[in-house]
C-alpha atoms as a PDB file:
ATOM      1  CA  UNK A   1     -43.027 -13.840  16.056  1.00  0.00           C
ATOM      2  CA  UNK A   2     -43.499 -10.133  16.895  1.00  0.00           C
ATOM      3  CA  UNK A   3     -40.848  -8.202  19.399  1.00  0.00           C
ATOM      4  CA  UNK A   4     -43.395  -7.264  21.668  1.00  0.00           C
ATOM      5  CA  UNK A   5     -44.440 -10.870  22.206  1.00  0.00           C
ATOM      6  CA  UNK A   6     -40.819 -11.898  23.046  1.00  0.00           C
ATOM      7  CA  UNK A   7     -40.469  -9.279  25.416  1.00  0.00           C
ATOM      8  CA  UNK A   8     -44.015 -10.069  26.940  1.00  0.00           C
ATOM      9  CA  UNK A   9     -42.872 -14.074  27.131  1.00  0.00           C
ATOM     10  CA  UNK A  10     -40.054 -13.003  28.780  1.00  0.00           C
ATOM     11  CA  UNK A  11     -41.784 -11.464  31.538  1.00  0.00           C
ATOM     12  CA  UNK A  12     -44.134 -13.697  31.596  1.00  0.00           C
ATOM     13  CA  UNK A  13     -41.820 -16.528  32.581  1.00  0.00           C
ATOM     14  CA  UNK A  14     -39.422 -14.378  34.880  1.00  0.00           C
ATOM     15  CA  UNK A  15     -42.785 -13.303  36.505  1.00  0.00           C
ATOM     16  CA  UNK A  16     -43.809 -17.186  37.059  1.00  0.00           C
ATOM     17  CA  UNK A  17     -40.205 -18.489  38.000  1.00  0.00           C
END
């Protein structure tokens, strides 16, 4: 998995919690 993926995840769920 790329870096920039994690990172977009990652703000993707804190975004939706």
């Amino acid at each position: 998995m790329d870096t920039k993926e994690l990172i977009f995840l990652a703000c993707y769920s804190l975004f939706l919690a």
